[in-house]
C-alpha atoms as a PDB file:
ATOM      1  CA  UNK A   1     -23.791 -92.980  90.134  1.00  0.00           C
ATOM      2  CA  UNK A   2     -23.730 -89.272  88.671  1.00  0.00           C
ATOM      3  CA  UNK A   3     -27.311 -87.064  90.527  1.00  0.00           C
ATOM      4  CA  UNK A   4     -28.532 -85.521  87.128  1.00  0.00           C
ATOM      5  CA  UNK A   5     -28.527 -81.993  88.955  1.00  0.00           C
ATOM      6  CA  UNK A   6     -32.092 -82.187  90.397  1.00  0.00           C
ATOM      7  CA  UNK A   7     -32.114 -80.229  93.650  1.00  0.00           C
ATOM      8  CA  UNK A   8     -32.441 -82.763  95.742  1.00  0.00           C
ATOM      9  CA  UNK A   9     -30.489 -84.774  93.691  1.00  0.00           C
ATOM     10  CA  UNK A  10     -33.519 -87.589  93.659  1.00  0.00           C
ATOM     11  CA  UNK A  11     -33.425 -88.407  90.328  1.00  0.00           C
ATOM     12  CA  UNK A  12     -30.021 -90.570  89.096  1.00  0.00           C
ATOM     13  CA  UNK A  13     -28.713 -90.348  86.074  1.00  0.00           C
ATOM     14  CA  UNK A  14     -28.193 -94.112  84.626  1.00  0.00           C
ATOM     15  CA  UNK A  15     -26.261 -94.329  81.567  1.00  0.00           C
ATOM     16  CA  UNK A  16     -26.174 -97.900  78.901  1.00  0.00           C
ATOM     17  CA  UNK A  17     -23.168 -98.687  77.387  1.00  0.00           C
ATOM     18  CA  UNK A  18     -24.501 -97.666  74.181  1.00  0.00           C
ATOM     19  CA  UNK A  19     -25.027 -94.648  75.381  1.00  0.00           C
ATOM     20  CA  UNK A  20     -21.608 -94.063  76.341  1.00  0.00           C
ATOM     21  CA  UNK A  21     -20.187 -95.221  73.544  1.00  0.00           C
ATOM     22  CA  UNK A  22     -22.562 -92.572  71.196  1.00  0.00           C
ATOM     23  CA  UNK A  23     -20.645 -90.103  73.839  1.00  0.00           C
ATOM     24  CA  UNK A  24     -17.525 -91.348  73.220  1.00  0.00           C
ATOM     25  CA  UNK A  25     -18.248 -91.512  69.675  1.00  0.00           C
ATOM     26  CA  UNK A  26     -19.474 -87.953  69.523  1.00  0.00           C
ATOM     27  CA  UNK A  27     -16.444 -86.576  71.482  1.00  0.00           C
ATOM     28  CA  UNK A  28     -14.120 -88.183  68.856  1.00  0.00           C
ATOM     29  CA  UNK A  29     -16.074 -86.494  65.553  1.00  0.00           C
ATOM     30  CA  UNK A  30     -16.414 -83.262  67.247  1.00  0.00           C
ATOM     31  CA  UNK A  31     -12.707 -83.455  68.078  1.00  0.00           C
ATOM     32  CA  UNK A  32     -12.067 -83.615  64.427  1.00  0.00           C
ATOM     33  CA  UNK A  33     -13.772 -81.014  63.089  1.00  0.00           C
ATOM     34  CA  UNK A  34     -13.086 -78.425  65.886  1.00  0.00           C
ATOM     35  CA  UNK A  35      -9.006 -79.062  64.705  1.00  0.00           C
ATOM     36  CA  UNK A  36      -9.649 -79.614  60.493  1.00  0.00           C
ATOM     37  CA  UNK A  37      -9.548 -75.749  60.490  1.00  0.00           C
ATOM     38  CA  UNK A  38      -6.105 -75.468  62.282  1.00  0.00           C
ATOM     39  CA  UNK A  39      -4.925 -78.320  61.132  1.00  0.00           C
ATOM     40  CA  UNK A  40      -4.979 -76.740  57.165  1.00  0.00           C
ATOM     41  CA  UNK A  41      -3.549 -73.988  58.488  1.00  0.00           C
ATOM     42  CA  UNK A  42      -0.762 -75.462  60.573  1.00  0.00           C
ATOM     43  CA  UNK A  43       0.398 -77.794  57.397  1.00  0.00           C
ATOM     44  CA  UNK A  44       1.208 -74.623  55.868  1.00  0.00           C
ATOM     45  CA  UNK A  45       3.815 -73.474  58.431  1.00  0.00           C
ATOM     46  CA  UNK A  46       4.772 -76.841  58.739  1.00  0.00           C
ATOM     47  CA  UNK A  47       3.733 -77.534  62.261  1.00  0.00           C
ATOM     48  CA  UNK A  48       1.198 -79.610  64.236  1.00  0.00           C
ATOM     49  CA  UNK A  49      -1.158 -79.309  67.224  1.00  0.00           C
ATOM     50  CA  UNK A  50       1.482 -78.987  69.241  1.00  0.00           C
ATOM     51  CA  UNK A  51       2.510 -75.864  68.245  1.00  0.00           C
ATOM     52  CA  UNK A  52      -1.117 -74.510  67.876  1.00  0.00           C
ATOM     53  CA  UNK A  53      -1.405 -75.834  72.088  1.00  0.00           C
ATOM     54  CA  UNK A  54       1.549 -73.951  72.888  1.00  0.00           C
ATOM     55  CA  UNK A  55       0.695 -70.544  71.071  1.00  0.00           C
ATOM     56  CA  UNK A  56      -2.757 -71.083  72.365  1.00  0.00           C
ATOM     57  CA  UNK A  57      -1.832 -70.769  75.945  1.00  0.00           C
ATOM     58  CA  UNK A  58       1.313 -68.445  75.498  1.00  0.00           C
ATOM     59  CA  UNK A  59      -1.468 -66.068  74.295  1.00  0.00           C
ATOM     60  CA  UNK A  60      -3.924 -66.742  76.793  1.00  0.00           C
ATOM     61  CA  UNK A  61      -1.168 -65.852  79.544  1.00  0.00           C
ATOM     62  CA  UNK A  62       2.017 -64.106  78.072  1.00  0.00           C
ATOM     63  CA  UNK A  63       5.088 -64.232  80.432  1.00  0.00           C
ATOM     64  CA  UNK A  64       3.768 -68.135  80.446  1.00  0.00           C
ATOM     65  CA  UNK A  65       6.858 -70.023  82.107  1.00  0.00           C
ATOM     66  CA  UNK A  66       8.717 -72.705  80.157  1.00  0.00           C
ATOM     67  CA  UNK A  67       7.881 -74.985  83.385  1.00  0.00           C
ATOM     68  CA  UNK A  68       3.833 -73.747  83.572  1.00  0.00           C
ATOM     69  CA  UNK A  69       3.400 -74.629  79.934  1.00  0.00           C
ATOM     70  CA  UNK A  70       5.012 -78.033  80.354  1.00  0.00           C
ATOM     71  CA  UNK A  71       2.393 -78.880  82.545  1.00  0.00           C
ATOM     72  CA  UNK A  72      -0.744 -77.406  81.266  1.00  0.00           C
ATOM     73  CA  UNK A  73       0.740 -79.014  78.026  1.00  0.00           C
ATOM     74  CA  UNK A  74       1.632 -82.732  79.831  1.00  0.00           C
ATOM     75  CA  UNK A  75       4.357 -83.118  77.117  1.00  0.00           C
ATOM     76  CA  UNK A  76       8.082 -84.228  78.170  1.00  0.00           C
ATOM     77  CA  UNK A  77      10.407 -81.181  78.157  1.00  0.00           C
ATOM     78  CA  UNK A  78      12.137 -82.696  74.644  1.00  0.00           C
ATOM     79  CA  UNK A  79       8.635 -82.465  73.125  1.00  0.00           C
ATOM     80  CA  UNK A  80       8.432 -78.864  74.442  1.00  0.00           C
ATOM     81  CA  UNK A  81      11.500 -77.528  73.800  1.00  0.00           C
ATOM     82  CA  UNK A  82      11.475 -78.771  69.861  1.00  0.00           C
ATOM     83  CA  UNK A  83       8.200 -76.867  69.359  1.00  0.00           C
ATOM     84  CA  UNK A  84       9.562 -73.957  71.286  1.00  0.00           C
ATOM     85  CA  UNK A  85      12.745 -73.875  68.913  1.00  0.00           C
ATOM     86  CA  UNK A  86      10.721 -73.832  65.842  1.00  0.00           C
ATOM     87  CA  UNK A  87       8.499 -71.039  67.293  1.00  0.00           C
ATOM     88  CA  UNK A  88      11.533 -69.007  68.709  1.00  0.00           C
ATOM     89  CA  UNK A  89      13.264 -69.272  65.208  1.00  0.00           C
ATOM     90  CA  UNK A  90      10.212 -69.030  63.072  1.00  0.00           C
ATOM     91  CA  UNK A  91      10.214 -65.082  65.029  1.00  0.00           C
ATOM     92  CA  UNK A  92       6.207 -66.330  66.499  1.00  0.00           C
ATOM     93  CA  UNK A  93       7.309 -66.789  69.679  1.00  0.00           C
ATOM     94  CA  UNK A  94       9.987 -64.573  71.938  1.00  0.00           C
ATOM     95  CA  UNK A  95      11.615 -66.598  74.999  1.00  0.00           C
ATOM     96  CA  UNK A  96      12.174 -63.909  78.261  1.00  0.00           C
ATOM     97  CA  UNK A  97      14.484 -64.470  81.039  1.00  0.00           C
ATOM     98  CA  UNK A  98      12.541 -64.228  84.485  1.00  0.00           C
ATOM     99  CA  UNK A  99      12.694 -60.311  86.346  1.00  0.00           C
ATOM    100  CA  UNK A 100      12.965 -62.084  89.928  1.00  0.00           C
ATOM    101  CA  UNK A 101      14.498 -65.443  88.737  1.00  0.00           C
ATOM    102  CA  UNK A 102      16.753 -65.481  85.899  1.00  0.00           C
ATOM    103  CA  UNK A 103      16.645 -69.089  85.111  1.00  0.00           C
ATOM    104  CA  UNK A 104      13.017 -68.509  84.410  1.00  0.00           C
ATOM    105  CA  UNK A 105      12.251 -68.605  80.893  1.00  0.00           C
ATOM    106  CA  UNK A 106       8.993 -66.421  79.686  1.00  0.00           C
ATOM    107  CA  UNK A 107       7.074 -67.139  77.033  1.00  0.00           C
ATOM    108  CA  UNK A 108       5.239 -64.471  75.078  1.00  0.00           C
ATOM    109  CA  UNK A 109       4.164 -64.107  71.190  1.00  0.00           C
ATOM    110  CA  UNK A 110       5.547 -61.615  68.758  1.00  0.00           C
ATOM    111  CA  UNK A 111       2.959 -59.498  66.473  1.00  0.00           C
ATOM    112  CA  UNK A 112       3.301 -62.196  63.603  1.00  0.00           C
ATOM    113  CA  UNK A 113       2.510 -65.090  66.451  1.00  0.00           C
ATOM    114  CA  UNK A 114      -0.463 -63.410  67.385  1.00  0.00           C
ATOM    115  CA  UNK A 115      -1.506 -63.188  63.975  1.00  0.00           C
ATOM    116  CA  UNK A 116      -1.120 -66.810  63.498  1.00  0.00           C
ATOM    117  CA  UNK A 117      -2.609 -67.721  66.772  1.00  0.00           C
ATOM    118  CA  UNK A 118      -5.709 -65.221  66.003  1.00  0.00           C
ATOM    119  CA  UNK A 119      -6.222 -67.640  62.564  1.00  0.00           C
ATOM    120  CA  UNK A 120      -5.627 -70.563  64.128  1.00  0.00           C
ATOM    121  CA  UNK A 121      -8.547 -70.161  66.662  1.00  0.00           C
ATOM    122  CA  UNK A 122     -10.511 -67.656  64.877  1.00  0.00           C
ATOM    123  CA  UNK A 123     -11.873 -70.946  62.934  1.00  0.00           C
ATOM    124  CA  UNK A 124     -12.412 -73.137  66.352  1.00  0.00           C
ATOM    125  CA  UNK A 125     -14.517 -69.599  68.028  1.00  0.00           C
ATOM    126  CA  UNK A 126     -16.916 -69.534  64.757  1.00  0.00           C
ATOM    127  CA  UNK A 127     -17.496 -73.233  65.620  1.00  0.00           C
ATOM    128  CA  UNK A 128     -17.720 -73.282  69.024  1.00  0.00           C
ATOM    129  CA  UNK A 129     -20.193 -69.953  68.813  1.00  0.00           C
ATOM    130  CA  UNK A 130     -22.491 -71.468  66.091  1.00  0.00           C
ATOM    131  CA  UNK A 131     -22.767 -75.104  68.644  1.00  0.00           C
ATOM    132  CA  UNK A 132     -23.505 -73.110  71.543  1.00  0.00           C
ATOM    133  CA  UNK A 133     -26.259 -70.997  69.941  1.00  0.00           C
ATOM    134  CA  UNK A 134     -27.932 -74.038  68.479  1.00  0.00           C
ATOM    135  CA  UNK A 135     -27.369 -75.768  71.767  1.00  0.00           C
ATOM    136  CA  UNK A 136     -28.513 -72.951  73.875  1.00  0.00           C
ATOM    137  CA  UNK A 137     -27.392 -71.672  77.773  1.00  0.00           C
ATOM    138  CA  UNK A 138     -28.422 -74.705  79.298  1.00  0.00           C
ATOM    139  CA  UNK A 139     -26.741 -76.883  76.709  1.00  0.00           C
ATOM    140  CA  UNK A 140     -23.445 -74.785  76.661  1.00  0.00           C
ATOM    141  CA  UNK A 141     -23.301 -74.574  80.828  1.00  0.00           C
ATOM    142  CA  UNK A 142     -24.204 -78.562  81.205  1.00  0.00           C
ATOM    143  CA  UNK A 143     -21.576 -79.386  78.484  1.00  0.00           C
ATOM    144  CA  UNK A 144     -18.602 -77.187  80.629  1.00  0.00           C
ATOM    145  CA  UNK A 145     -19.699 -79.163  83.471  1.00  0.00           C
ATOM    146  CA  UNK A 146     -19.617 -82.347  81.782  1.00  0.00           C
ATOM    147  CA  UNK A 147     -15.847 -81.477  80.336  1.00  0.00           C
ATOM    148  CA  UNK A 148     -14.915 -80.154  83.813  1.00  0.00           C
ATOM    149  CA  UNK A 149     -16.129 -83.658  85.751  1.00  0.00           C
ATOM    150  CA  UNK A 150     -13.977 -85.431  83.366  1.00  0.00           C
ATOM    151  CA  UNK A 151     -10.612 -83.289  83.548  1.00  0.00           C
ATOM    152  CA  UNK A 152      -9.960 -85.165  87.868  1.00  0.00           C
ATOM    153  CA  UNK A 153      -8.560 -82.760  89.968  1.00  0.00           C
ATOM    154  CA  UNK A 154      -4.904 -82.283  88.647  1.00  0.00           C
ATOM    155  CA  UNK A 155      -5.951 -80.950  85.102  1.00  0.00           C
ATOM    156  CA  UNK A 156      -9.360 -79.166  86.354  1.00  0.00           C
ATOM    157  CA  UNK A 157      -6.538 -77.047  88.956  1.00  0.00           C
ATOM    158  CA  UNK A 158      -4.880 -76.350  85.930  1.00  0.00           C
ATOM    159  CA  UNK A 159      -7.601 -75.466  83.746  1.00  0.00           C
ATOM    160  CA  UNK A 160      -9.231 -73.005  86.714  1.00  0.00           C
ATOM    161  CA  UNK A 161      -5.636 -71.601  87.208  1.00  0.00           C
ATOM    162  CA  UNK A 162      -6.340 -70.486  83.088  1.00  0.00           C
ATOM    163  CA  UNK A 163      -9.583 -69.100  83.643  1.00  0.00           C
ATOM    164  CA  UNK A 164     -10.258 -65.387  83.700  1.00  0.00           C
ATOM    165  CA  UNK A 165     -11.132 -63.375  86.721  1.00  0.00           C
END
């Protein structure tokens, strides 16, 4: 049983199946149309949501390790390291050994991967912004709570270690 954020947490929040499934059903559309956008644009280079997840979060924190990505990712290092090689070669994406440890391998975006990266998300922002103003603050906080609840611990650690300052 979830307390539907009353203060004193009196009030439960029951949920019917059908319910759920409306949830479930919702999460799945929405999921779509937040990644037709990139998706367009990523046929055109060739790639796929993988390679739109990794220059995502090299650009959200360049010097990224190869190892940090992997997990924030949850892809096998084979997975990884083919979308890396197209990114390296393709000049979007520059690999770094480590200053304190040279096996360390550091991820950070060239001018023309920023670029890409910019168009790639510039879509997803315009969506996201136009939902959360129709939504409103309450709206927008309760759904970050509602994603956060359902990352469990090991993604939400990696998902606050993302977050800004």
């Amino acid at each position: 049983m979830a307390d539907s954020g009353s203060p004193g947490g009196e009030t439960l929040l029951f949920l019917t199946d059908e319910q759920l499934r409306k949830g479930i059903e919702a999460m799945f559309f929405a999921y779509r149309a937040f990644t037709a956008d990139p998706d367009r644009l990523l046929e055109e280079y060739g790639y796929g949501r993988a390679h739109h997840r990794a220059l995502h979060f090299i650009n959200r924190q360049p010097g990224l390790t190869v190892t940090t990505l992997l997990a924030v990712l949850g892809v096998t290092k084979q997975s990884l390291n083919r979308v890396l090689r197209t990114l390296i070669e393709d000049g979007l994406v520059e690999s770094r050994v480590g200053v304190r440890d040279k096996r360390e391998r550091r991820l950070h975006l060239t001018a023309e991967g920023e670029t890409l990266e910019r168009a790639l998300s510039e879509a997803q922002r315009g969506r996201m912004r136009s939902a959360y103003r129709a939504a409103g603050p309450q709206a927008v906080a309760g759904f970050r709570q509602v994603l956060e609840a359902m990352m469990g611990p090991d993604l939400h650690k990696l998902y606050q270690m993302m977050k800004d300052d």
